[in-house]
C-alpha atoms as a PDB file:
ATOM      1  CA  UNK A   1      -7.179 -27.068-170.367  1.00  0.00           C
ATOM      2  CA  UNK A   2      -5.937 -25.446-173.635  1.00  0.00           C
ATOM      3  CA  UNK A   3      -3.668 -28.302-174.743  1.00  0.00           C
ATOM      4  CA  UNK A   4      -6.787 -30.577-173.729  1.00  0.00           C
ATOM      5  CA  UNK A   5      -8.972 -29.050-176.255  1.00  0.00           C
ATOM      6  CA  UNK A   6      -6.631 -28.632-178.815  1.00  0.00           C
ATOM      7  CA  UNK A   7      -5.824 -32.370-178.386  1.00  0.00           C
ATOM      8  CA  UNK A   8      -9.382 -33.253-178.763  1.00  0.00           C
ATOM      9  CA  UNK A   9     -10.275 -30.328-181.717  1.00  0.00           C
ATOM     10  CA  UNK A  10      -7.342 -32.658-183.365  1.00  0.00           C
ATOM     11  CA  UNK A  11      -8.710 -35.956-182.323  1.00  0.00           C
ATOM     12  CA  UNK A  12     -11.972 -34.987-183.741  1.00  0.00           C
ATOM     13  CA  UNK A  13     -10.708 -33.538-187.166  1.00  0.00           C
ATOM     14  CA  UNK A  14      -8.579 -36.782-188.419  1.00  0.00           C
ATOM     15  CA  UNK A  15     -10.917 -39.522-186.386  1.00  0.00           C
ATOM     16  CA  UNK A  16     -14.101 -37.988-187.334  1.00  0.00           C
ATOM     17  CA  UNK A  17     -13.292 -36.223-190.562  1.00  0.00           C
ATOM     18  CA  UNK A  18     -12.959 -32.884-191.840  1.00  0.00           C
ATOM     19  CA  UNK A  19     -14.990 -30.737-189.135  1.00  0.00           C
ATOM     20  CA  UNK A  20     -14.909 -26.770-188.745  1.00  0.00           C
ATOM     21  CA  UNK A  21     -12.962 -26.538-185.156  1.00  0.00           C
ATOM     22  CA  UNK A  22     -11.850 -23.283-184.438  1.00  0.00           C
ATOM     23  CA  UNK A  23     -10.424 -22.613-181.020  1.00  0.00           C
ATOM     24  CA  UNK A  24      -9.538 -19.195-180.491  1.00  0.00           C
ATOM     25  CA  UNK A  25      -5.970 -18.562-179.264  1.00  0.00           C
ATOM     26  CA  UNK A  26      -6.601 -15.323-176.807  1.00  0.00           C
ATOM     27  CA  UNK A  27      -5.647 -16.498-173.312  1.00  0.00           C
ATOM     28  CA  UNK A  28      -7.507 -15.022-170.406  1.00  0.00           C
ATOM     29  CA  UNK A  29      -6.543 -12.479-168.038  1.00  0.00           C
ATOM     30  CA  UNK A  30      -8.005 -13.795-165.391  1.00  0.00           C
ATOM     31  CA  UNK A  31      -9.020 -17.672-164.383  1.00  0.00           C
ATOM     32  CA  UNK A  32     -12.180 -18.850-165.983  1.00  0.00           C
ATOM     33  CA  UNK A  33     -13.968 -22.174-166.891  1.00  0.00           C
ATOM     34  CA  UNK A  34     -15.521 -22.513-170.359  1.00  0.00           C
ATOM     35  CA  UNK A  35     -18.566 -25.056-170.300  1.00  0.00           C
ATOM     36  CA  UNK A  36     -19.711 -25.079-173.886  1.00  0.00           C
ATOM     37  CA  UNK A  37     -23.838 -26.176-174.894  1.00  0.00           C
ATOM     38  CA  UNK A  38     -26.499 -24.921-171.857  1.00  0.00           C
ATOM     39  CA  UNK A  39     -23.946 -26.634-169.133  1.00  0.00           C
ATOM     40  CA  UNK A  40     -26.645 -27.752-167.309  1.00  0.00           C
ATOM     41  CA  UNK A  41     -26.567 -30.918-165.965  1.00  0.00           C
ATOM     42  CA  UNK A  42     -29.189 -33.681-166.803  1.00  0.00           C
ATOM     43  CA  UNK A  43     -30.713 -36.329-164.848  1.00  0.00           C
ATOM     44  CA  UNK A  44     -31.242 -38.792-167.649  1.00  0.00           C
ATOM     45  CA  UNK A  45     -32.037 -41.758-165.036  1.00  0.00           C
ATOM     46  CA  UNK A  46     -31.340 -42.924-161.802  1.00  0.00           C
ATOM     47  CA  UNK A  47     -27.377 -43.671-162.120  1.00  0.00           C
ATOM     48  CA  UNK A  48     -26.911 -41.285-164.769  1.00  0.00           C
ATOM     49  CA  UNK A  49     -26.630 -37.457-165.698  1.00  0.00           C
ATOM     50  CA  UNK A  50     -25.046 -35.435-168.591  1.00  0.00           C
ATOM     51  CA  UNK A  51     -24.267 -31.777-169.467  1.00  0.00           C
ATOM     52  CA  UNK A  52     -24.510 -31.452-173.224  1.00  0.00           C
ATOM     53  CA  UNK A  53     -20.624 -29.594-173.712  1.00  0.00           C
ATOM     54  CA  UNK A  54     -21.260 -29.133-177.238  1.00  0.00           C
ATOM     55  CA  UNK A  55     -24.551 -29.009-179.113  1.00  0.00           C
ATOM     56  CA  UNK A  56     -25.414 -29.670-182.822  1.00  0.00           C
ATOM     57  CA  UNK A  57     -26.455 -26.563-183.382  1.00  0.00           C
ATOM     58  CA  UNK A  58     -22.908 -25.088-182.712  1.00  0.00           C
ATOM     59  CA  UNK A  59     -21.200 -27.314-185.262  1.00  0.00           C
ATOM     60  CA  UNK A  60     -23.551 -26.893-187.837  1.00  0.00           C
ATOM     61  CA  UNK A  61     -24.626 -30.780-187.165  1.00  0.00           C
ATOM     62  CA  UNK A  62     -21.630 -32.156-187.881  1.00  0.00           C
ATOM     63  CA  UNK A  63     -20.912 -33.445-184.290  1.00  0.00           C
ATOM     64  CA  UNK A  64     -22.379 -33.449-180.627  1.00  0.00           C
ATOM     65  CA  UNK A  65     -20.495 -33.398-177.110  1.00  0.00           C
ATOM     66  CA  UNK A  66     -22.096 -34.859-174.167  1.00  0.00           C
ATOM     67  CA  UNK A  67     -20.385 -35.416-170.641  1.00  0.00           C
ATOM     68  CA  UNK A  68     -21.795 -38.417-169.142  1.00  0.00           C
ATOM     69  CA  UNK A  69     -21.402 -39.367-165.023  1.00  0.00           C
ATOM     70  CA  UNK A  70     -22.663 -42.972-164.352  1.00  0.00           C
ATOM     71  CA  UNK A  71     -23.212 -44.794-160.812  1.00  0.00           C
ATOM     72  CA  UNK A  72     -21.949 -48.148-160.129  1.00  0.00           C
ATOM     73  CA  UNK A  73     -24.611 -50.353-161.668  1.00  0.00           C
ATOM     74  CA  UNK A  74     -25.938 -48.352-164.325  1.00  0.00           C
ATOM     75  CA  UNK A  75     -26.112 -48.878-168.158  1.00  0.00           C
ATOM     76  CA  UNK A  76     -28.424 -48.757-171.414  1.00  0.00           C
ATOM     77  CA  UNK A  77     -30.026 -51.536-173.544  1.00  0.00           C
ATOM     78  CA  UNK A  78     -28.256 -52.559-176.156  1.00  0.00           C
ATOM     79  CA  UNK A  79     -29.249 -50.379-178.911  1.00  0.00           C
ATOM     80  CA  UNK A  80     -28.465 -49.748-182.529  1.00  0.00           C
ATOM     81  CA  UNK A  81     -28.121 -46.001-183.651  1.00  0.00           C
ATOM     82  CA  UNK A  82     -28.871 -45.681-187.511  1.00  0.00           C
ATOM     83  CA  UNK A  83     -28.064 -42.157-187.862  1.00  0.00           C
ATOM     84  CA  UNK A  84     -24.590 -41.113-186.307  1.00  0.00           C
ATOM     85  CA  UNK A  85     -21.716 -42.909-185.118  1.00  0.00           C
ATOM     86  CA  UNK A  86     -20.484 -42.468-181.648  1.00  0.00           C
ATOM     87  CA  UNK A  87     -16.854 -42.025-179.850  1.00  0.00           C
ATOM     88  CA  UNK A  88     -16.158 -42.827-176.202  1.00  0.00           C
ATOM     89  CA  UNK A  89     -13.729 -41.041-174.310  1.00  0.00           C
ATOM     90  CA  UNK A  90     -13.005 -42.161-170.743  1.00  0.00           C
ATOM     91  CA  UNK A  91     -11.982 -39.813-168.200  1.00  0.00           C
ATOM     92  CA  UNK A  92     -12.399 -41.732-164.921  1.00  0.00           C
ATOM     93  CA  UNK A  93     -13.337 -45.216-164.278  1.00  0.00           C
ATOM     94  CA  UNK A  94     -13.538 -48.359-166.241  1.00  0.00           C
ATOM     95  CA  UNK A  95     -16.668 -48.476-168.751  1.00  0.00           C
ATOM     96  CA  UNK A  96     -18.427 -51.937-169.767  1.00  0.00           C
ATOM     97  CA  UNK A  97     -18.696 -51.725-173.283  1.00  0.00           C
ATOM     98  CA  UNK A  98     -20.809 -54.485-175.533  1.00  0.00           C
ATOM     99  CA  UNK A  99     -19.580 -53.645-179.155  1.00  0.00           C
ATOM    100  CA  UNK A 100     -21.204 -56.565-181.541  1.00  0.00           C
ATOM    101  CA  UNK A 101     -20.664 -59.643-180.298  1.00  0.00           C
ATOM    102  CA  UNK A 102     -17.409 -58.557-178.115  1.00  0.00           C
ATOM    103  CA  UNK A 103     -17.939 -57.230-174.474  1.00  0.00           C
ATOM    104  CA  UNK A 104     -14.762 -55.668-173.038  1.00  0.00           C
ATOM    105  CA  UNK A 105     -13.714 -53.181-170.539  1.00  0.00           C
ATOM    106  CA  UNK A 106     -12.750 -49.584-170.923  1.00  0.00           C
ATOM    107  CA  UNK A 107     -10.347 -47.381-168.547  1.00  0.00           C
ATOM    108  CA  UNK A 108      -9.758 -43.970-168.060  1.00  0.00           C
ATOM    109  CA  UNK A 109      -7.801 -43.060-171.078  1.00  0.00           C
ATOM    110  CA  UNK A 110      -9.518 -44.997-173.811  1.00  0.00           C
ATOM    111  CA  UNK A 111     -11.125 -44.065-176.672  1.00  0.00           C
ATOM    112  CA  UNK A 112     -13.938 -46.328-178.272  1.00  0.00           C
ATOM    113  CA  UNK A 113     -15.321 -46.028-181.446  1.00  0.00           C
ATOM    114  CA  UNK A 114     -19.175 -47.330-181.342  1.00  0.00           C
ATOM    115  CA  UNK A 115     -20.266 -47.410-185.458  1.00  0.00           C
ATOM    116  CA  UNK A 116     -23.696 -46.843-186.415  1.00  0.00           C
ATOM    117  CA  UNK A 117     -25.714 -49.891-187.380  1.00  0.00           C
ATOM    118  CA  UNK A 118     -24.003 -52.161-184.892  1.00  0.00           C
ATOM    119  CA  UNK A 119     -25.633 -52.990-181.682  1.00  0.00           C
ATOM    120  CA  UNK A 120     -23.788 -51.493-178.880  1.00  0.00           C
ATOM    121  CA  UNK A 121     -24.620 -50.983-175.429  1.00  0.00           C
ATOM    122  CA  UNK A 122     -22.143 -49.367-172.183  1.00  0.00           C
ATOM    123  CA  UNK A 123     -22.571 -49.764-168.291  1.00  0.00           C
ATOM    124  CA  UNK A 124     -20.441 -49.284-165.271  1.00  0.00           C
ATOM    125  CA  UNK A 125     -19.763 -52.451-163.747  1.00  0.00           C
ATOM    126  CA  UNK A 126     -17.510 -50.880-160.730  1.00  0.00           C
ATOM    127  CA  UNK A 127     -17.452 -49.856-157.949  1.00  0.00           C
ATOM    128  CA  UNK A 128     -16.630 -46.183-158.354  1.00  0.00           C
ATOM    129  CA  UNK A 129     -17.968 -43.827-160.484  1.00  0.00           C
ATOM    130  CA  UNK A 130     -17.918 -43.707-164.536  1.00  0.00           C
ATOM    131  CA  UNK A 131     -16.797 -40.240-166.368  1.00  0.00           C
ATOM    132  CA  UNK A 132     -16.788 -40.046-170.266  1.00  0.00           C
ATOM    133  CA  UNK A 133     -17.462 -38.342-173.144  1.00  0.00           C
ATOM    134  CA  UNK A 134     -19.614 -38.946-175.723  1.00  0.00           C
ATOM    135  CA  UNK A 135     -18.896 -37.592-179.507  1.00  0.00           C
ATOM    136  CA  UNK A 136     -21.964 -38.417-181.938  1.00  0.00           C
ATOM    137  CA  UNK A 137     -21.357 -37.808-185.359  1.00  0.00           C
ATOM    138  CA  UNK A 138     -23.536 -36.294-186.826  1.00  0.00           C
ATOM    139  CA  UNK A 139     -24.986 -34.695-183.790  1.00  0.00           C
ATOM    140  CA  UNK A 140     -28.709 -34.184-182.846  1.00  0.00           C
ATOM    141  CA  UNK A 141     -29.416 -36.942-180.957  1.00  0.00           C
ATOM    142  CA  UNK A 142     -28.450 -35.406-177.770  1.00  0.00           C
ATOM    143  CA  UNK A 143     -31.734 -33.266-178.228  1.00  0.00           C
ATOM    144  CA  UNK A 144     -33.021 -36.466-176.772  1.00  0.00           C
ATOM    145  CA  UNK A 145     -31.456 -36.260-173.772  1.00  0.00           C
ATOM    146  CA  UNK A 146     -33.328 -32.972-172.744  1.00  0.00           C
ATOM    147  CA  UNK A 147     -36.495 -34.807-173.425  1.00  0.00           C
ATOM    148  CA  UNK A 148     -35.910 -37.827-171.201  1.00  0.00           C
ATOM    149  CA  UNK A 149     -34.538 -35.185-168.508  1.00  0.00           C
ATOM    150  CA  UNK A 150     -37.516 -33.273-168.552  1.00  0.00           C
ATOM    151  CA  UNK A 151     -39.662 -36.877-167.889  1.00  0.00           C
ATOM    152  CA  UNK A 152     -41.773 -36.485-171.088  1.00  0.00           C
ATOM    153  CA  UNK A 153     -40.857 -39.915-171.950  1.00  0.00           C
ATOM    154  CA  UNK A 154     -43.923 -42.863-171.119  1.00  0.00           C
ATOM    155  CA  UNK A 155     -42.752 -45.337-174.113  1.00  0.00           C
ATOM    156  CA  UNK A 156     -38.743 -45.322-174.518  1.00  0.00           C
ATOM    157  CA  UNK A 157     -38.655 -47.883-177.430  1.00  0.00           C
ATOM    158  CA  UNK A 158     -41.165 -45.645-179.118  1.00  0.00           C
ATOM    159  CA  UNK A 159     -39.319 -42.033-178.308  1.00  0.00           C
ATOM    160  CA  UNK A 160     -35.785 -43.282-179.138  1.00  0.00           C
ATOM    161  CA  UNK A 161     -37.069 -44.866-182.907  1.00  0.00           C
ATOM    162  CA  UNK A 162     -37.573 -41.178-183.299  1.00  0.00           C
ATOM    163  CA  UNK A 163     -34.491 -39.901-183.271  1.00  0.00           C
ATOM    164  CA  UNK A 164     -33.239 -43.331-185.146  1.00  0.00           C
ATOM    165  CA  UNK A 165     -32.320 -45.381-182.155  1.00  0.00           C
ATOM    166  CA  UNK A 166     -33.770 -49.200-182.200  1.00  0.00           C
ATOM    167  CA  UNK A 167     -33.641 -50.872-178.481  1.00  0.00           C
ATOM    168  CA  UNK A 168     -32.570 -54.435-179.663  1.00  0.00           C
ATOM    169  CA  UNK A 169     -31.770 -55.852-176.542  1.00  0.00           C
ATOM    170  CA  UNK A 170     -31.737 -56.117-172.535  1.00  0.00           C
ATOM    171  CA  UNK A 171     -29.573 -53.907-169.836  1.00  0.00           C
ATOM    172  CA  UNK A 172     -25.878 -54.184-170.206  1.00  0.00           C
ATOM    173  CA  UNK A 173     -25.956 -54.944-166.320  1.00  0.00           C
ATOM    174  CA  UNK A 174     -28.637 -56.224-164.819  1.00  0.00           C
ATOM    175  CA  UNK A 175     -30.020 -54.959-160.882  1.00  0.00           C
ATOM    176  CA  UNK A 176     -29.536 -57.439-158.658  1.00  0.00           C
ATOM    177  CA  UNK A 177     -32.737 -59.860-158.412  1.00  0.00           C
ATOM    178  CA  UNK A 178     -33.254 -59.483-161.840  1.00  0.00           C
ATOM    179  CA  UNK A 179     -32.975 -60.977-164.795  1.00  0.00           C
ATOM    180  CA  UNK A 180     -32.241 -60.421-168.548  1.00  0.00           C
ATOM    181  CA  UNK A 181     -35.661 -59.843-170.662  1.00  0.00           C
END
């Protein structure tokens, strides 16, 4: 788990820029988990939940860590976020990811770098489940998430403009029996 983080405090300090990671280098005694943020986990909509790992507030805004689990057939609108750029890590599974004009696929291992101002959108098209994580930079927007969780949300288009999101588009994978909007 150590070499993990350390691997991803690095990832996030040359990819994302110059960001105040500190890990601490005092092992244990004894086993233990570390779940950063509230490590509560979210039901955000039907085929999808998230634990927020790392908050805003405990980088000083400068990033956001969310753990996302996705069912086969879920995914978002495509969607442009004006405010912070986002990174995909996938841990299991194969992601669908719409990028621009380009939709591609996504395995376990990649990382995918989703830019601000471009529409973007990311569903699971398998059959198996769909673990990543996202990295927002800046971070805030994963406020949001509590929000929708908490089902104080009657007009998405209008609730995500707050927090500088513009729905631009249809689901990345339509429900069977239905089609594109």
């Amino acid at each position: 788990m150590d070499v993990w983080c350390d691997a991803l405090g690095s990832w996030l300090e040359t990819t994302i820029g110059e960001l105040s990671v500190s890990a601490s280098t005092t092992k244990p005694t004894t086993s233990s988990a570390s779940y950063g943020g509230d490590g509560e986990w979210l039901q955000t909509r039907p085929g999808e939940k998230c634990c927020i790992r790392v908050p805003a507030v405990d980088t000083g805004g400068a990033y956001s860590v969310v753990e996302i689990v996705s069912t086969p057939g879920d995914s978002t609108p495509m969607h442009i976020h004006s405010n912070e750029d986002e990174y995909f890590i996938i841990l299991e599974g194969t992601a669908l990811i719409a990028l621009g004009d380009k939709t591609f696929d996504a395995a376990a291992g990649a990382t995918i770098f989703l830019p601000r101002n471009i529409p973007h959108a990311w569903g699971n098209a398998s059959n198996s489940s769909l673990r990543f994580l996202g990295i927002c930079t800046p971070g805030g927007v994963e406020d949001a998430l509590r929000v929708i969780a908490r089902g104080g949300v009657s007009d998405l288009v209008a609730f995500s403009a707050k927090f500088g999101v513009e729905i631009v588009g249809p689901l990345l994978i339509q429900p069977e029996g239905h089609s594109p909007q």
